[in-house]
N, C-alpha and C. Protein backbone atom coordinates (compact mmCIF):
# COMPACT_ATOMS: atom_id res chain seq x y z
N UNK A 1 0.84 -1.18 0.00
CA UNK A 1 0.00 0.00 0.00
C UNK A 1 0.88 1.24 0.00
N UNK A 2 0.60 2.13 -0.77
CA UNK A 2 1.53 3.37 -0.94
C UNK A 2 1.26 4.53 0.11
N UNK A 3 1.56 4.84 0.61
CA UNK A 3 1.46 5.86 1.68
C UNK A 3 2.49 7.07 1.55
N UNK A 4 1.44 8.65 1.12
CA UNK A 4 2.33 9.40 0.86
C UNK A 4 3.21 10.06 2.00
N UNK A 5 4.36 10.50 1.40
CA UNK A 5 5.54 10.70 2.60
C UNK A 5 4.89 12.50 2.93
N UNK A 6 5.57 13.05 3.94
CA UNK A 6 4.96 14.85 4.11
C UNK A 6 5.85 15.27 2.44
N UNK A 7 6.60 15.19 2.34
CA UNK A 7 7.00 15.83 1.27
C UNK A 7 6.64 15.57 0.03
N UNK A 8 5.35 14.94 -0.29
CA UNK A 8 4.92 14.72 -1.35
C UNK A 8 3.26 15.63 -1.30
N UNK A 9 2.82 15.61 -0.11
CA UNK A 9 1.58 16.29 -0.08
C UNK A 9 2.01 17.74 -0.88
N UNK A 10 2.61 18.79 -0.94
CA UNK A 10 2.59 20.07 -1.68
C UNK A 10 2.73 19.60 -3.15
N UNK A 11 3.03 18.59 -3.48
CA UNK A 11 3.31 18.15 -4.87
C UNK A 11 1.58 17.74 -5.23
N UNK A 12 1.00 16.84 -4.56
CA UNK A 12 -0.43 16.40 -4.95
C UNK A 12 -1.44 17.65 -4.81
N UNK A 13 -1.18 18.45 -3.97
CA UNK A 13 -2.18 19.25 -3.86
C UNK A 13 -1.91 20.36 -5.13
N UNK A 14 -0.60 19.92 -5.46
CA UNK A 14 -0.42 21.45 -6.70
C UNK A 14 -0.96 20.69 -7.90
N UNK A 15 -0.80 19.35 -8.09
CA UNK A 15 -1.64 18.97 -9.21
C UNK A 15 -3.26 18.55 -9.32
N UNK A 16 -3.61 18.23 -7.93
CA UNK A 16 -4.74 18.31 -7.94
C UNK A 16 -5.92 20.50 -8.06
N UNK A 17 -5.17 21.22 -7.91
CA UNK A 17 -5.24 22.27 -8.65
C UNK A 17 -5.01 22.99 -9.87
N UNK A 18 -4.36 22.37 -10.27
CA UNK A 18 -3.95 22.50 -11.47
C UNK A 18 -5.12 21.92 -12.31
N UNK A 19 -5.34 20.86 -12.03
CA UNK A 19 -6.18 19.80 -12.71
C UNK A 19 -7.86 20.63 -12.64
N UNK A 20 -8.13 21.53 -11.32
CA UNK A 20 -9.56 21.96 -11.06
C UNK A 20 -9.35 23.14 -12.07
N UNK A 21 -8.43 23.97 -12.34
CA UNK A 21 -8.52 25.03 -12.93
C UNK A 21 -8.60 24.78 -14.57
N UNK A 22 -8.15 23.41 -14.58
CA UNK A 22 -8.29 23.11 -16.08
C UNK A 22 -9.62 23.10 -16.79
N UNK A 23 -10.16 23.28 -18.05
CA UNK A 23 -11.14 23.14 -18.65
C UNK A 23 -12.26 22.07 -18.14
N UNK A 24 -13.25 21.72 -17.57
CA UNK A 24 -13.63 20.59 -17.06
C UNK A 24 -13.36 20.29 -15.93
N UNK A 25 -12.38 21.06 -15.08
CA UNK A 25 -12.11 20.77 -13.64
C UNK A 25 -11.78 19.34 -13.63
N UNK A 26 -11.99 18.33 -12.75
CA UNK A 26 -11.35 17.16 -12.26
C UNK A 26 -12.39 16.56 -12.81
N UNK A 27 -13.63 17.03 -14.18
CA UNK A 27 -14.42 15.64 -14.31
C UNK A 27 -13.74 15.67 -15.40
N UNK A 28 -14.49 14.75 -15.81
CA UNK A 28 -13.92 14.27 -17.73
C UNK A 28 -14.26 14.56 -18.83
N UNK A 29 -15.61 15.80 -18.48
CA UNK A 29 -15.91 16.69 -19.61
C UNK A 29 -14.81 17.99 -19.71
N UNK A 30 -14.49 18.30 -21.15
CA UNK A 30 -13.90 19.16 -21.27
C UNK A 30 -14.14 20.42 -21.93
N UNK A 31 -15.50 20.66 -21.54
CA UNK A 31 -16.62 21.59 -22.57
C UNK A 31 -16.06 23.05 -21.79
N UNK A 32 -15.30 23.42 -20.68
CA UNK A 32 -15.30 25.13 -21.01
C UNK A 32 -15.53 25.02 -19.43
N UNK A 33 -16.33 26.24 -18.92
CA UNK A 33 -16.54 26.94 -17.86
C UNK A 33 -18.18 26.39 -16.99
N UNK A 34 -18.76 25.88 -18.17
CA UNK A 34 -20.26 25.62 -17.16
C UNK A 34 -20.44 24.45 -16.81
N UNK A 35 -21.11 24.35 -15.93
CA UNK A 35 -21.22 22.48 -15.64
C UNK A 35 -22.34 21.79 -16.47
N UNK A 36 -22.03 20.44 -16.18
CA UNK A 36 -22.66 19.78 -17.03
C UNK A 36 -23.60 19.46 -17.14
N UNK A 37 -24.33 19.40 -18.56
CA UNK A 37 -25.95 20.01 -18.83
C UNK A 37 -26.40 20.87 -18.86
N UNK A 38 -25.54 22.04 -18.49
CA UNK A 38 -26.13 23.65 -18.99
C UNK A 38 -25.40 24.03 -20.35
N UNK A 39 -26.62 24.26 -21.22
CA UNK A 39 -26.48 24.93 -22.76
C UNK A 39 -25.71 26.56 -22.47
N UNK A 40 -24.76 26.89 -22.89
CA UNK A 40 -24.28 28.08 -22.55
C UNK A 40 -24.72 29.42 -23.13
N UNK A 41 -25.71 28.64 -24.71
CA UNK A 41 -26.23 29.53 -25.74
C UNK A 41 -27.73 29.47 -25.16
N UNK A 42 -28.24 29.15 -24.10
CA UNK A 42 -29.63 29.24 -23.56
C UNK A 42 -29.69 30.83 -23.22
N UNK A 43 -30.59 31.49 -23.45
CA UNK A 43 -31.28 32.77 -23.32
C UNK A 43 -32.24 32.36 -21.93
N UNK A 44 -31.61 33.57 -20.83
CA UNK A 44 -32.44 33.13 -19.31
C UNK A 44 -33.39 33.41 -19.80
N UNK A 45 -34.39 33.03 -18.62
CA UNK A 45 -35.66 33.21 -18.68
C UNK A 45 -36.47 34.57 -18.16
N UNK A 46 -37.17 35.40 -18.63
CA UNK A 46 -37.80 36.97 -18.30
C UNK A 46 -37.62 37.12 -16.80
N UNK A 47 -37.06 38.04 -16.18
CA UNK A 47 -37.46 38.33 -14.97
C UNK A 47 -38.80 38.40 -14.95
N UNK A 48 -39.96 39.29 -15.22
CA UNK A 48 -41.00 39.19 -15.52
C UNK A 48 -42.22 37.90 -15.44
N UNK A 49 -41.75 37.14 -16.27
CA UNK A 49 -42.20 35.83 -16.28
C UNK A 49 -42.12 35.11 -15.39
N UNK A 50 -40.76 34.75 -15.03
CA UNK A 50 -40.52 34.36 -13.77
C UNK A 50 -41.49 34.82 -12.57
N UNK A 51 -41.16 36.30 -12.34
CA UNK A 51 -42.30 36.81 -11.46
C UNK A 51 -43.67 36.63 -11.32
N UNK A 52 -44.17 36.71 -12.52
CA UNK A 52 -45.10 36.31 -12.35
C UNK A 52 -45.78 34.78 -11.96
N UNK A 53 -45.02 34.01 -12.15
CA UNK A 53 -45.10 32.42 -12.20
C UNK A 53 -44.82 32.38 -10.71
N UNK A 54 -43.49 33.08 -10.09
CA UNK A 54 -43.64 32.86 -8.56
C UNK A 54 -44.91 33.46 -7.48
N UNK A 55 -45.45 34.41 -8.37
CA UNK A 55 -46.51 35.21 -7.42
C UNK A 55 -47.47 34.21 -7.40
N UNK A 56 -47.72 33.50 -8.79
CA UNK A 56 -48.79 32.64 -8.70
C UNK A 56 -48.66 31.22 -8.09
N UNK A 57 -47.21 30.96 -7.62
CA UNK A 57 -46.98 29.81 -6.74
C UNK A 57 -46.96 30.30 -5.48
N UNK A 58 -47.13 31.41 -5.19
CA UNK A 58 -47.58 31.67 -3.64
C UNK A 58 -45.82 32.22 -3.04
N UNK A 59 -44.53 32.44 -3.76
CA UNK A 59 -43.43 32.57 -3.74
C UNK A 59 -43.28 34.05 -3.64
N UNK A 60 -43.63 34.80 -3.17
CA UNK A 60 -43.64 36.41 -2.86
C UNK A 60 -42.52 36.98 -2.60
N UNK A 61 -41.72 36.76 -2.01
CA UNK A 61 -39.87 36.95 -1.65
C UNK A 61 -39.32 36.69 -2.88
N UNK A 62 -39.41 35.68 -3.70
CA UNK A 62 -38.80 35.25 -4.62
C UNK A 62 -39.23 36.20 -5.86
N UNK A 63 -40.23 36.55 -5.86
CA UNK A 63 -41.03 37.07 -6.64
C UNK A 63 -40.52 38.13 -7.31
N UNK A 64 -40.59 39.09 -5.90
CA UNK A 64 -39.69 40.40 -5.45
C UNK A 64 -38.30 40.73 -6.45
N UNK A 65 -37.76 39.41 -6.20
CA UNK A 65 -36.06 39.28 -6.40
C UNK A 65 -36.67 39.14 -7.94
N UNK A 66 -37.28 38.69 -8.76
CA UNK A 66 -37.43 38.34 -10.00
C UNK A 66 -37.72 40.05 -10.77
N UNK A 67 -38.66 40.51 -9.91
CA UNK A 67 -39.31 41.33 -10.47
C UNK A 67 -37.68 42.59 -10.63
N UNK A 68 -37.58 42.83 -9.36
CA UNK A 68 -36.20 43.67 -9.20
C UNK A 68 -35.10 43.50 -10.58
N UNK A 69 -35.19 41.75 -10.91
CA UNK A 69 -34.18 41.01 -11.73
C UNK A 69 -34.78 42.20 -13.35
N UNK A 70 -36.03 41.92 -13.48
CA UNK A 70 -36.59 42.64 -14.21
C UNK A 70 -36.47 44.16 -14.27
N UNK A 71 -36.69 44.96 -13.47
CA UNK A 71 -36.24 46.35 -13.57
C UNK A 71 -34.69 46.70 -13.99
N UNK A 72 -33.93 45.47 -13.63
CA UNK A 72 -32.74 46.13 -14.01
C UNK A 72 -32.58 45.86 -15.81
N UNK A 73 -33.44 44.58 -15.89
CA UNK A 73 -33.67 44.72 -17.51
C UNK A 73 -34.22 45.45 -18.40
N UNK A 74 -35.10 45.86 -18.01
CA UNK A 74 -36.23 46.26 -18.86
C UNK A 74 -36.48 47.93 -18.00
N UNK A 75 -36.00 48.45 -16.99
CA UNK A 75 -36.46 49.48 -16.36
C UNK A 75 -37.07 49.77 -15.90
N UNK A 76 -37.96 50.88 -15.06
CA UNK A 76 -38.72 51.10 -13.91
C UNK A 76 -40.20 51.19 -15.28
N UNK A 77 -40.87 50.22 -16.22
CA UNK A 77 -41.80 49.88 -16.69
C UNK A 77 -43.00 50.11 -15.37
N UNK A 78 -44.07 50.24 -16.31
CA UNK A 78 -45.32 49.94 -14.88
C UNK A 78 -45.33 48.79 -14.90
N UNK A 79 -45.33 47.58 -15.68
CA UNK A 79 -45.89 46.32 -15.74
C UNK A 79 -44.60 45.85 -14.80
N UNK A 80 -43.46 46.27 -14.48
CA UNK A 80 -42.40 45.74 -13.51
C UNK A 80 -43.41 46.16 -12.29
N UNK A 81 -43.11 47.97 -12.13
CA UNK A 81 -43.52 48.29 -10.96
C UNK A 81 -44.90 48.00 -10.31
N UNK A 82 -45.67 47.50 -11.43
CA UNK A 82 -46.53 46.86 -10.84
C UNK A 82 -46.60 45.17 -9.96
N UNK A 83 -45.84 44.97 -10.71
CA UNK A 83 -45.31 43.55 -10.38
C UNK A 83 -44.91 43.70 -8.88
N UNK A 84 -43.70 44.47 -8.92
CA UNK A 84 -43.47 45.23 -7.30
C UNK A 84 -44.65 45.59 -6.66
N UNK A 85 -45.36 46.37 -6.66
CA UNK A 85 -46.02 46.80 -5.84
C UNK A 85 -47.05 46.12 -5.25
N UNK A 86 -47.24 44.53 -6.26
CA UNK A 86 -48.10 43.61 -5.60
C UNK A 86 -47.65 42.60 -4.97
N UNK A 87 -46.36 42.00 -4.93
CA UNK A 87 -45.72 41.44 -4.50
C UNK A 87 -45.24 41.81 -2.59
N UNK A 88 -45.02 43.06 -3.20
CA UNK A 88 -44.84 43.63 -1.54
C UNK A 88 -46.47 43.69 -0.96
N UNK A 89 -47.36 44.02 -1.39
CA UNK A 89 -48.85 44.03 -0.67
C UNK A 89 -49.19 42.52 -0.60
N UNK A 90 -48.59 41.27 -0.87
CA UNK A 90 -48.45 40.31 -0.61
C UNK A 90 -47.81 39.80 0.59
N UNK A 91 -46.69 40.38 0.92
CA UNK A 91 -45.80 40.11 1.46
C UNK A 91 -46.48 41.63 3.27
N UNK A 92 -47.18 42.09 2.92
CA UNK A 92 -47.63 43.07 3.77
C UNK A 92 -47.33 44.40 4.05
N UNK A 93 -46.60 44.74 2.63
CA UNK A 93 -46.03 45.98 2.88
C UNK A 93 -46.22 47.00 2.38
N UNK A 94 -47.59 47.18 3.21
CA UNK A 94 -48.75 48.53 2.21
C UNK A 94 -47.89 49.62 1.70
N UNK A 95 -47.76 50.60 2.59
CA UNK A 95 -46.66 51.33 2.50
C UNK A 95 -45.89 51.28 1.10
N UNK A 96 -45.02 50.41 1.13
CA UNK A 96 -44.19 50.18 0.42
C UNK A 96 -45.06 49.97 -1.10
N UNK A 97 -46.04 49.51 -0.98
CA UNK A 97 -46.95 48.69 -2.09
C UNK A 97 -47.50 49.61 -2.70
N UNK A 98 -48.48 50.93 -1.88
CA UNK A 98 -49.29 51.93 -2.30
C UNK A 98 -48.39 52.86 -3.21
N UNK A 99 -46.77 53.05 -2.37
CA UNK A 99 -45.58 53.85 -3.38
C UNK A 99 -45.43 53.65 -4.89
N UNK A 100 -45.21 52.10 -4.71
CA UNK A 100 -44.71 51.41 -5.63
C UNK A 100 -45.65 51.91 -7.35
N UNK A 101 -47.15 51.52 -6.78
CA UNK A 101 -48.38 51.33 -7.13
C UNK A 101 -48.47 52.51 -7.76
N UNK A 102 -48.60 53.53 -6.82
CA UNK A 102 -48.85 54.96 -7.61
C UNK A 102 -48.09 55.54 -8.62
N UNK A 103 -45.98 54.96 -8.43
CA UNK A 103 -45.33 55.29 -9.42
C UNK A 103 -45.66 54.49 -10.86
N UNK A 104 -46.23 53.42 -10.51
CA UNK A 104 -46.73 52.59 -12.05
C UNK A 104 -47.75 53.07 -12.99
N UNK A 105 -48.86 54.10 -11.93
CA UNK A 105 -49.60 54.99 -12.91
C UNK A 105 -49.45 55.59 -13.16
N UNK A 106 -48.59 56.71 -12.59
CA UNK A 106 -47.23 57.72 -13.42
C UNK A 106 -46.73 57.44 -14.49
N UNK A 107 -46.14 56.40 -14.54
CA UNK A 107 -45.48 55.67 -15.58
C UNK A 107 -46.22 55.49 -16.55
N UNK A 108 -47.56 54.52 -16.73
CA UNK A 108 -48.43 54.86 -17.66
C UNK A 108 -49.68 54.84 -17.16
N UNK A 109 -50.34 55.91 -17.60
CA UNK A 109 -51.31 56.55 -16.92
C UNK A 109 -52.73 55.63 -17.48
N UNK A 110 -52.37 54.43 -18.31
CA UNK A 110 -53.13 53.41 -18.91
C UNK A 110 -53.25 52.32 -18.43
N UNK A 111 -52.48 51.50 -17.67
CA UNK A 111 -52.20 50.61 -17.48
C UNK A 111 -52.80 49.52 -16.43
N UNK A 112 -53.78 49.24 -16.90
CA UNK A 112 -55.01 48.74 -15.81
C UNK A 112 -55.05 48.04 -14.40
N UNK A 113 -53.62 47.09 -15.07
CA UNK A 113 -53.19 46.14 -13.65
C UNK A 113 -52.82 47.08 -12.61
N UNK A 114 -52.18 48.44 -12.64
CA UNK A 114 -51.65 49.08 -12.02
C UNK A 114 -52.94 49.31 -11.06
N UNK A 115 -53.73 49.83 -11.55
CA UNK A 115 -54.64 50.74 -11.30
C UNK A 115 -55.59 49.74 -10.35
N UNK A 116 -55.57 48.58 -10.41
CA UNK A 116 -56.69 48.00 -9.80
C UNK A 116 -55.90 47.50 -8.57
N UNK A 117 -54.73 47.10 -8.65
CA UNK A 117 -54.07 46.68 -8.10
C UNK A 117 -53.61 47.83 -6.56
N UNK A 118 -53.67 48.92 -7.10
CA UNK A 118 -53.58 50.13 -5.96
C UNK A 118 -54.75 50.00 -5.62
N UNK A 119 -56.13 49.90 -6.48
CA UNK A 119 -56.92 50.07 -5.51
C UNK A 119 -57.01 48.89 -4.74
N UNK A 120 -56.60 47.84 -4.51
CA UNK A 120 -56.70 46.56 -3.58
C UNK A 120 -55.64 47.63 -2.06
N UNK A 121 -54.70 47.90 -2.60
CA UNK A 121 -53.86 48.28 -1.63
C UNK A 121 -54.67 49.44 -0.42
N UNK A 122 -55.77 50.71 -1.15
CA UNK A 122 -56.10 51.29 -0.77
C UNK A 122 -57.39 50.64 -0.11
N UNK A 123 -57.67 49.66 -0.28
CA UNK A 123 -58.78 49.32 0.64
C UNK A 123 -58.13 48.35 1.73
N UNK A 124 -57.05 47.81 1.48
CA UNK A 124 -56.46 47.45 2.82
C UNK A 124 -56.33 48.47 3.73
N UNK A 125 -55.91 49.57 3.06
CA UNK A 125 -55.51 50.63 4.14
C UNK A 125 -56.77 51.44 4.47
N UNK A 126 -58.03 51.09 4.37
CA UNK A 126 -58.93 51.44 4.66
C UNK A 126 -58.96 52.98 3.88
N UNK A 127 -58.57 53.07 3.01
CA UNK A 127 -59.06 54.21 1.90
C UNK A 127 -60.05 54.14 0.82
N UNK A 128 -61.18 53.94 1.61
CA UNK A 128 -62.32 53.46 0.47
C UNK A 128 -62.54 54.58 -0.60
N UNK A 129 -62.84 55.71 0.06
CA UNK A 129 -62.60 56.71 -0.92
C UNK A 129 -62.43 56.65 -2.61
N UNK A 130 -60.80 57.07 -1.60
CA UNK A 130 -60.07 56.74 -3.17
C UNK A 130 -60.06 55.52 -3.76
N UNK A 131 -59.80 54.62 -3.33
CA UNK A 131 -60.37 53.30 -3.42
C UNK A 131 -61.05 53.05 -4.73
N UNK A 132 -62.53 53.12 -4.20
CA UNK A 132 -63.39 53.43 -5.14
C UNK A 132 -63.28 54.16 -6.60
N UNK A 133 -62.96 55.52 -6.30
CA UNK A 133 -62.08 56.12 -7.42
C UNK A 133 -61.34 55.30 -8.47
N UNK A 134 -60.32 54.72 -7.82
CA UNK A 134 -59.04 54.30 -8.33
C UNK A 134 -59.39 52.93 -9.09
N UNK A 135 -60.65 52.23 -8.74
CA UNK A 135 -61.62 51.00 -9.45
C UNK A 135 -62.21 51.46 -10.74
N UNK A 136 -62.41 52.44 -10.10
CA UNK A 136 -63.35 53.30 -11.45
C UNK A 136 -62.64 53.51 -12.86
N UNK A 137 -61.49 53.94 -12.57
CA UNK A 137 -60.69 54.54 -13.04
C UNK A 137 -60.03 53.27 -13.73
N UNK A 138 -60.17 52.33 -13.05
CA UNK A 138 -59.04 50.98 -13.73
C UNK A 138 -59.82 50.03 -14.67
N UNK A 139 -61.69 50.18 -14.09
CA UNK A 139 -62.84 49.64 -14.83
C UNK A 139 -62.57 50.07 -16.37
N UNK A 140 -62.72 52.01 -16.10
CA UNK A 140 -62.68 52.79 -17.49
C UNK A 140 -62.22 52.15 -18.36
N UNK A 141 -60.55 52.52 -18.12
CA UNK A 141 -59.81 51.50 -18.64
C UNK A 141 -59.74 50.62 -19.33
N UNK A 142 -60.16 49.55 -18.81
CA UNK A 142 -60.49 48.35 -19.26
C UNK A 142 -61.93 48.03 -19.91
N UNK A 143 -62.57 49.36 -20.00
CA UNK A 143 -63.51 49.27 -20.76
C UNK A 143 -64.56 48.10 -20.07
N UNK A 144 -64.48 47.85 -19.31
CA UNK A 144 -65.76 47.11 -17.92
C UNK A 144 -65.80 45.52 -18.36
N UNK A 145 -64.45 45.36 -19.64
CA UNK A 145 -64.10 43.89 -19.68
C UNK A 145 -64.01 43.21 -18.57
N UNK A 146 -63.02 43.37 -17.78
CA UNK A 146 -62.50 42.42 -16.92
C UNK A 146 -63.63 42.24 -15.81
N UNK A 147 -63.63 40.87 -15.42
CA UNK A 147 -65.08 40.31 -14.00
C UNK A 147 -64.32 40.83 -13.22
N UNK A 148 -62.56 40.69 -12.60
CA UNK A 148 -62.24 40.75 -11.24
C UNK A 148 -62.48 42.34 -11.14
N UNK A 149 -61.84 43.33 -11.82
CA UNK A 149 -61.90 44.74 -11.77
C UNK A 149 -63.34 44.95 -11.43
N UNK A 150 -64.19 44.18 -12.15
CA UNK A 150 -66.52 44.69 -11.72
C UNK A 150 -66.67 44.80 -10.20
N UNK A 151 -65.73 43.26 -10.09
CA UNK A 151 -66.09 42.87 -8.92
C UNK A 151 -65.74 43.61 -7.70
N UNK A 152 -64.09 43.92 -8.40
CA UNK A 152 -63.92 44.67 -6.90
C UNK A 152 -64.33 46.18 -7.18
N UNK A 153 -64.51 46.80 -8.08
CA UNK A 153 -65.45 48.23 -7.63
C UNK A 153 -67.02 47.84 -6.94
N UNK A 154 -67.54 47.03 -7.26
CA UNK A 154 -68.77 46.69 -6.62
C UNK A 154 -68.34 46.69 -5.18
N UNK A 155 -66.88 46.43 -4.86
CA UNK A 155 -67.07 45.97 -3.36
C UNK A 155 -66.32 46.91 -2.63
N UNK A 156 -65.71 47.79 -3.56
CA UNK A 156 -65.38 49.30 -2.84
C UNK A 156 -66.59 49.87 -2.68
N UNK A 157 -67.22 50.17 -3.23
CA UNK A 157 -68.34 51.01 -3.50
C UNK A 157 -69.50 50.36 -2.45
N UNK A 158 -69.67 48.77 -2.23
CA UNK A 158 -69.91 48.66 -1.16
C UNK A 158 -69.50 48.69 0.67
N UNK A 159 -68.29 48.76 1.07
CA UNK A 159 -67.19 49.27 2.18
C UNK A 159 -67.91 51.23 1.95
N UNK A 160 -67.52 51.84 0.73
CA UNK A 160 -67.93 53.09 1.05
C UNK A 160 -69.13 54.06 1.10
N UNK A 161 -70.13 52.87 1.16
CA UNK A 161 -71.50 53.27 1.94
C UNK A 161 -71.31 52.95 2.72
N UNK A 162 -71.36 51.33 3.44
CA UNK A 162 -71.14 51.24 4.79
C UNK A 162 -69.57 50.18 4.93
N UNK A 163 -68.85 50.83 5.79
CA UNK A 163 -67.91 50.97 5.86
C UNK A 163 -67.60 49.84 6.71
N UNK A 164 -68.56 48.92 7.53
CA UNK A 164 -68.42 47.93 8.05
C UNK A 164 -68.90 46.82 7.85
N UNK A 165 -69.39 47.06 6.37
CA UNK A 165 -69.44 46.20 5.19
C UNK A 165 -68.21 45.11 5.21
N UNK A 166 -68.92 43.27 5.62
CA UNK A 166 -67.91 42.38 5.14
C UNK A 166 -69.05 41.68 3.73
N UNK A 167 -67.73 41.57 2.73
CA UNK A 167 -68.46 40.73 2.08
C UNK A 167 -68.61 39.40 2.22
N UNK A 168 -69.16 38.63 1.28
CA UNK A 168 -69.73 37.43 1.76
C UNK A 168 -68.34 36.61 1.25
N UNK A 169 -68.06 35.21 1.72
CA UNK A 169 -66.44 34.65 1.71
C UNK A 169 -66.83 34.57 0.23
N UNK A 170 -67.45 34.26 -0.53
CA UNK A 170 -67.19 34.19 -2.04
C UNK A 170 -66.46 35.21 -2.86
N UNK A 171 -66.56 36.71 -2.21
CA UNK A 171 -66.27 37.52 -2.68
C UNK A 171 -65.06 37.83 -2.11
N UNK A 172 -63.88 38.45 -3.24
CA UNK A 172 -62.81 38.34 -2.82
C UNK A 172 -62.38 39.54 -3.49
N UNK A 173 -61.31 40.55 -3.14
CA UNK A 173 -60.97 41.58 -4.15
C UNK A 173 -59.38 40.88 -4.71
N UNK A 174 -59.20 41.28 -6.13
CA UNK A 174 -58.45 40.31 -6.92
C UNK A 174 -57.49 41.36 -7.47
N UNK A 175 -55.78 40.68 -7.19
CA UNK A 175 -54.87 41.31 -8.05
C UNK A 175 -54.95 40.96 -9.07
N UNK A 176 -55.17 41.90 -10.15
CA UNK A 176 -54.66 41.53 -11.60
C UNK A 176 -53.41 41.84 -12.28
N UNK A 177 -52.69 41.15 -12.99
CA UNK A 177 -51.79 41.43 -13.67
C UNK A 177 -51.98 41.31 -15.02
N UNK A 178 -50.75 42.01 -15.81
CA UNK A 178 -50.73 41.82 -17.93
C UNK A 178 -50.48 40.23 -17.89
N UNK A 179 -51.29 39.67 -18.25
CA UNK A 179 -50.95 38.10 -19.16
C UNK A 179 -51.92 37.38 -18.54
N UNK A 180 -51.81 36.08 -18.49
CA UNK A 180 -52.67 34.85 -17.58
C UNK A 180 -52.32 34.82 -16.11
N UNK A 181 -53.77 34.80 -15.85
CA UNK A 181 -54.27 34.13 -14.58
C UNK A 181 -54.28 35.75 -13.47
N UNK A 182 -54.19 35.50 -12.14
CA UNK A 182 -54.98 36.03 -10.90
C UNK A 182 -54.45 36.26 -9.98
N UNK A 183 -53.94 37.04 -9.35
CA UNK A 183 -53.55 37.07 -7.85
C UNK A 183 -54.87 37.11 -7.08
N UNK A 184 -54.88 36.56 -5.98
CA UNK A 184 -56.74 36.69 -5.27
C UNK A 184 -55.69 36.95 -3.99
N UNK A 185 -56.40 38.38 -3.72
CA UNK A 185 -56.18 39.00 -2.44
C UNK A 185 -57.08 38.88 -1.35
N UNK A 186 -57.28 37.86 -0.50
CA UNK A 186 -58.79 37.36 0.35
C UNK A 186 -59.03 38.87 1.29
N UNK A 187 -60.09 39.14 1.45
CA UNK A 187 -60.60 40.14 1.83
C UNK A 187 -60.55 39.51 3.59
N UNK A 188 -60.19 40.71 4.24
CA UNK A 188 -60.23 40.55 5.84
C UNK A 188 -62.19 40.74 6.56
N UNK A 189 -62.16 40.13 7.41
CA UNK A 189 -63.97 39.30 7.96
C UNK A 189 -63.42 40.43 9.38
């Protein structure tokens, strides 16, 4: 059995480095820098997309980080900052959410998800008011297509007659976003 002497260990360890820095490191592929099974000519996947796919797996932190991933691509867009601003009202951070929210209708003063989506924020924060308004405004918009947007001005508009208005558990006020599917924001009893 061979047993190395001390004066051979600085010798193995310099070739066993040598060997990691090489093309393929110590396996036996010799394809370059990425490991194995990653296409190097693969185009990532949208921050955006991503985001949205994590919001709808219930992944809100992650979400965040996607969406952020996205602003640095694509820029402070509303359809990002909207993305932001629902993600954090997910995560509970009105504040942070209502900011977010309002700079996305700045941004484009069209943009429906934005618009409905603040108003979810403003009725958390018990701003039926504007609230209401801000439904209206996102209905317009959308030209009174969308059910979730009907739904939730129906249910601002009900909170701002009476204000201690719960709706019934079926009824729910709903994030919307640009593309497929729903954020459902459950309404507090």
């Amino acid at each position: 059995m061979f047993r190395p002497h001390r004066g051979h260990a600085p010798a193995v360890l310099l070739i066993l480095a040598l060997a990691a820095c090489s093309p393929g490191g110590l396996s036996a592929e010799r394809d370059g820098l990425y490991p194995p099974g990653t296409d190097p000519n693969a185009t990532a996947v949208d921050g955006l997309t991503v985001g949205h796919r994590l919001m709808a797996a219930g992944e809100y932190e992650l979400a965040l980080e996607a969406y952020y991933r996205a602003a640095a691509e694509h820029g402070a867009t509303a359809e990002v900052l909207s993305g932001i601003g629902s993600a954090d009202l997910k995560l509970g951070r009105l504040n942070q959410a209502e900011m977010i929210l309002r700079r996305a209708t700045e941004v484009d003063e069209t943009f429906v998800p934005a618009w409905n989506n603040l108003g979810v924020v403003l009725m958390e924060r018990g701003k039926y008011p504007e609230a209401s308004r801000v439904f209206q405004t996102a209905f317009a918009l959308d030209s009174g297509q969308s059910d979730a947007i009907r739904q939730n001005l129906r249910l601002a508009l009900a909170k701002l007659k009476k204000p201690d208005y719960s709706p019934p558990q079926d009824s729910q006020f709903k994030l919307v976003r640009k593309g497929v599917g729903d954020y459902l924001l459950l309404t507090k009893h």
